[in-house]
Each structure stands twice: as structure tokens, then as C-alpha cells.
C-alpha atoms as a PDB file:
ATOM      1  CA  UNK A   1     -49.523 -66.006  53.151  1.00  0.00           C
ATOM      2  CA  UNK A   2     -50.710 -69.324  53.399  1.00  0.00           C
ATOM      3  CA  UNK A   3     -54.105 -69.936  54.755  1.00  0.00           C
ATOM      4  CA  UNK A   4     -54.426 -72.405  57.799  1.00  0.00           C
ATOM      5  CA  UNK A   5     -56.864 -75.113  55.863  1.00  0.00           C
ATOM      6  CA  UNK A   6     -56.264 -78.784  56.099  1.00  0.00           C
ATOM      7  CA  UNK A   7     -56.865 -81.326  53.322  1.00  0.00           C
ATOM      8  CA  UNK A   8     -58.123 -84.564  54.029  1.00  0.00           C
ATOM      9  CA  UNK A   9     -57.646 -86.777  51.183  1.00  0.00           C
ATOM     10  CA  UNK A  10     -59.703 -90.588  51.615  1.00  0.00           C
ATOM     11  CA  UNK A  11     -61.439 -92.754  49.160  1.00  0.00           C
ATOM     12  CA  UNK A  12     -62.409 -94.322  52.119  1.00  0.00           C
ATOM     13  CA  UNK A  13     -65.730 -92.080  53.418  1.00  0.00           C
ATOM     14  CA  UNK A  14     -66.047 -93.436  57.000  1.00  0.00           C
ATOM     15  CA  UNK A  15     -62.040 -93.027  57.703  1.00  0.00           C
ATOM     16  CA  UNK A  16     -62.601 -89.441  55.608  1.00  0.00           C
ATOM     17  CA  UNK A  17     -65.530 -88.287  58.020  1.00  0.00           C
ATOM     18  CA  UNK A  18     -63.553 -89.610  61.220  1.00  0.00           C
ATOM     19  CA  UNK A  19     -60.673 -87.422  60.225  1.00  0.00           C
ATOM     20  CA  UNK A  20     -62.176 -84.421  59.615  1.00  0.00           C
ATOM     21  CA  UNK A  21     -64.928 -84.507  62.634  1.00  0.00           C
ATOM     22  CA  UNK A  22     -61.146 -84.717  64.425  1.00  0.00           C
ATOM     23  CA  UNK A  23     -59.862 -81.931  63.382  1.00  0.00           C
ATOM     24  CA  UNK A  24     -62.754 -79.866  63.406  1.00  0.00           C
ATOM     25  CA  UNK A  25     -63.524 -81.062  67.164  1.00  0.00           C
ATOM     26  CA  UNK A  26     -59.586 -79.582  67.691  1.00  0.00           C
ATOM     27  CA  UNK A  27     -60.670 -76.597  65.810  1.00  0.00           C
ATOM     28  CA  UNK A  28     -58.973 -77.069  62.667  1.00  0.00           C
ATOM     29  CA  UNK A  29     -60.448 -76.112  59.588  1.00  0.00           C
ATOM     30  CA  UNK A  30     -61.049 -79.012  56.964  1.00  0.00           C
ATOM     31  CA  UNK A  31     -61.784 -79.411  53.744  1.00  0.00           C
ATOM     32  CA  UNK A  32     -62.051 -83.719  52.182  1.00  0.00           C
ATOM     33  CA  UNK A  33     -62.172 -84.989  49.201  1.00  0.00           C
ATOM     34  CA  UNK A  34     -62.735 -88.586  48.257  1.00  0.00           C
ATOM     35  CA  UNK A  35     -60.246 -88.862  45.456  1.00  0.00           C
ATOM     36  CA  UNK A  36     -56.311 -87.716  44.281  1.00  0.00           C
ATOM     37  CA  UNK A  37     -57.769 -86.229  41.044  1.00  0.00           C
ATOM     38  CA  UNK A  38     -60.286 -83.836  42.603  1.00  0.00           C
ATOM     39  CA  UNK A  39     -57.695 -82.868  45.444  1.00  0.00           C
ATOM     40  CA  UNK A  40     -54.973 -82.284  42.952  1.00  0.00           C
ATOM     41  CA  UNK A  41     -57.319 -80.386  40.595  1.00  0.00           C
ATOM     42  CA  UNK A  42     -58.019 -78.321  43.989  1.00  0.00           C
ATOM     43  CA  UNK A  43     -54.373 -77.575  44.839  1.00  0.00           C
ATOM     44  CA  UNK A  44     -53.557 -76.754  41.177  1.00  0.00           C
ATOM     45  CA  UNK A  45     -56.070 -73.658  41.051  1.00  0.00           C
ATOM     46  CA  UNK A  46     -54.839 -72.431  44.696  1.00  0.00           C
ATOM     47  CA  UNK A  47     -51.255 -73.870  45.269  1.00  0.00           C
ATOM     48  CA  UNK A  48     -51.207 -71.947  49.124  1.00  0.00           C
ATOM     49  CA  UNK A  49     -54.747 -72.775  49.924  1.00  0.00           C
ATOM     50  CA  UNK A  50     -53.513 -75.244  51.583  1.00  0.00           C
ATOM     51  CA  UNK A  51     -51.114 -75.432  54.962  1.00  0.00           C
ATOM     52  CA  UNK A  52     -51.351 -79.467  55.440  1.00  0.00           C
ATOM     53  CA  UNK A  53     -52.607 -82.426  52.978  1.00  0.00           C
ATOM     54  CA  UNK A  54     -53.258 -85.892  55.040  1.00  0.00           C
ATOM     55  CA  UNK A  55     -53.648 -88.632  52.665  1.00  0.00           C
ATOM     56  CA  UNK A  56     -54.570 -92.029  52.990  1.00  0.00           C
ATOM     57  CA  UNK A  57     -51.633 -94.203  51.418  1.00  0.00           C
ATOM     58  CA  UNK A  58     -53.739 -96.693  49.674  1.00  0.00           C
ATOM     59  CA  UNK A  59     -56.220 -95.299  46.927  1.00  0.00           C
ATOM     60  CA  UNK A  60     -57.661 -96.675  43.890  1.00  0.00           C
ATOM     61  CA  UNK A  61     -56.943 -93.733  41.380  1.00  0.00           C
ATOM     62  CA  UNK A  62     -53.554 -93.408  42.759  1.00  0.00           C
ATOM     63  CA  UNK A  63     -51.921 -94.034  45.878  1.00  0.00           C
ATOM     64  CA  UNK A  64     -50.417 -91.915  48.496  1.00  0.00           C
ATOM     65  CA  UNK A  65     -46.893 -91.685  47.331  1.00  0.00           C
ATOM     66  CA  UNK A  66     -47.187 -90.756  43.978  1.00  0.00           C
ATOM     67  CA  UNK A  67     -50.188 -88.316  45.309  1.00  0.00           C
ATOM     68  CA  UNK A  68     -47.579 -86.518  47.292  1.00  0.00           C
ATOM     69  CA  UNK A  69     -45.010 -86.246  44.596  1.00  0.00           C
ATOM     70  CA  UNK A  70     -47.870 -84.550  42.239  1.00  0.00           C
ATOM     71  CA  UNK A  71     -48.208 -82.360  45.163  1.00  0.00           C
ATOM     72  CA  UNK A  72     -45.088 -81.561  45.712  1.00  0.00           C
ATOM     73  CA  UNK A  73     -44.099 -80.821  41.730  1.00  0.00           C
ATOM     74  CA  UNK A  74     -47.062 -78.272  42.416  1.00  0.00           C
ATOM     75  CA  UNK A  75     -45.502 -76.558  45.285  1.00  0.00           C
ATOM     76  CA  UNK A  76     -42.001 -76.521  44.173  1.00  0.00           C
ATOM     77  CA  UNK A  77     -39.731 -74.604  46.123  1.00  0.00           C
ATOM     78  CA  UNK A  78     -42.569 -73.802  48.931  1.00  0.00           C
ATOM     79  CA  UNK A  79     -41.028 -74.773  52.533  1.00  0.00           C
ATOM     80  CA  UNK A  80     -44.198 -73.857  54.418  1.00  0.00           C
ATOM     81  CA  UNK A  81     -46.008 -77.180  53.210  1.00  0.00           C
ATOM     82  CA  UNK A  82     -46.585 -80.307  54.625  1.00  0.00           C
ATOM     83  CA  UNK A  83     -48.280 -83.689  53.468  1.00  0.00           C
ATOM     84  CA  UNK A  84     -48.681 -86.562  55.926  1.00  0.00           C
ATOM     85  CA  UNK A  85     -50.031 -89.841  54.609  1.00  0.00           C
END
């Protein structure tokens, strides 16, 4: 089963804090991280830690898109996952 944690993926801090304060003002539970490589790293040692990934689209290591795609070669096959960016 797939736990109810959000990922909030920003290289940008203040747009990273706003987010998360959001969600966790709606009651969400949030976890950030400030770069792809860190969030990926994250997702590869629990694949269904995760039931959402919001992602900024623009990023310096590597931008939303191709983020997602990594994301989504990790969760292959799983149809309760979502990524916004």
C-alpha cells in the first residue's frame, strides 16, 4: 500500500517552503528536497513512499521533464502515482 506522503521537489527554497507550509496547513504530509538527485536517490530506495511528486519545471541539475521520466522508469507499471510539475 502506498503511503499518503507528498514530495515537494524545488531548487528554489522560498517557492519549496511556500509549498510545503501549503500542504501541511491542508494537512498533507510533506517531505522537500532542494534537488532531482537527492529526490530520485529518495524514490529509488522506497519506490511507494511516495503517493504524489510536485516538481518545479525549471532546475539546474535537471529539469522537470526529464525528472519525471526518471521517476516514472522507477515506478514502471505503478497506476497509483502521480507527478505534477
Amino acid at each position: 500500500m502506498r503511503s499518503d506522503l507528498i514530495m515537494v521537489v524545488d531548487d528554489d527554497e522560498d517557492l519549496r517552503h511556500l509549498y510545503v507550509d501549503a500542504l501541511k496547513t491542508k494537512g498533507f504530509k510533506v517531505q522537500s528536497y532542494s534537488n532531482t538527485r537527492e529526490a530520485l536517490d529518495e524514490i529509488r530506495d522506497d519506490p511507494r513512499k511516495y503517493r504524489l511528486v510536485i516538481s518545479d519545471v525549471m532546475m539546474k541539475q535537471m529539469n522537470g521533464p526529464i525528472f519525471a521520466n526518471k521517476i516514472k522508469e522507477i515506478n514502471r507499471g505503478d497506476t497509483d502515482f502521480r507527478i505534477r510539475l
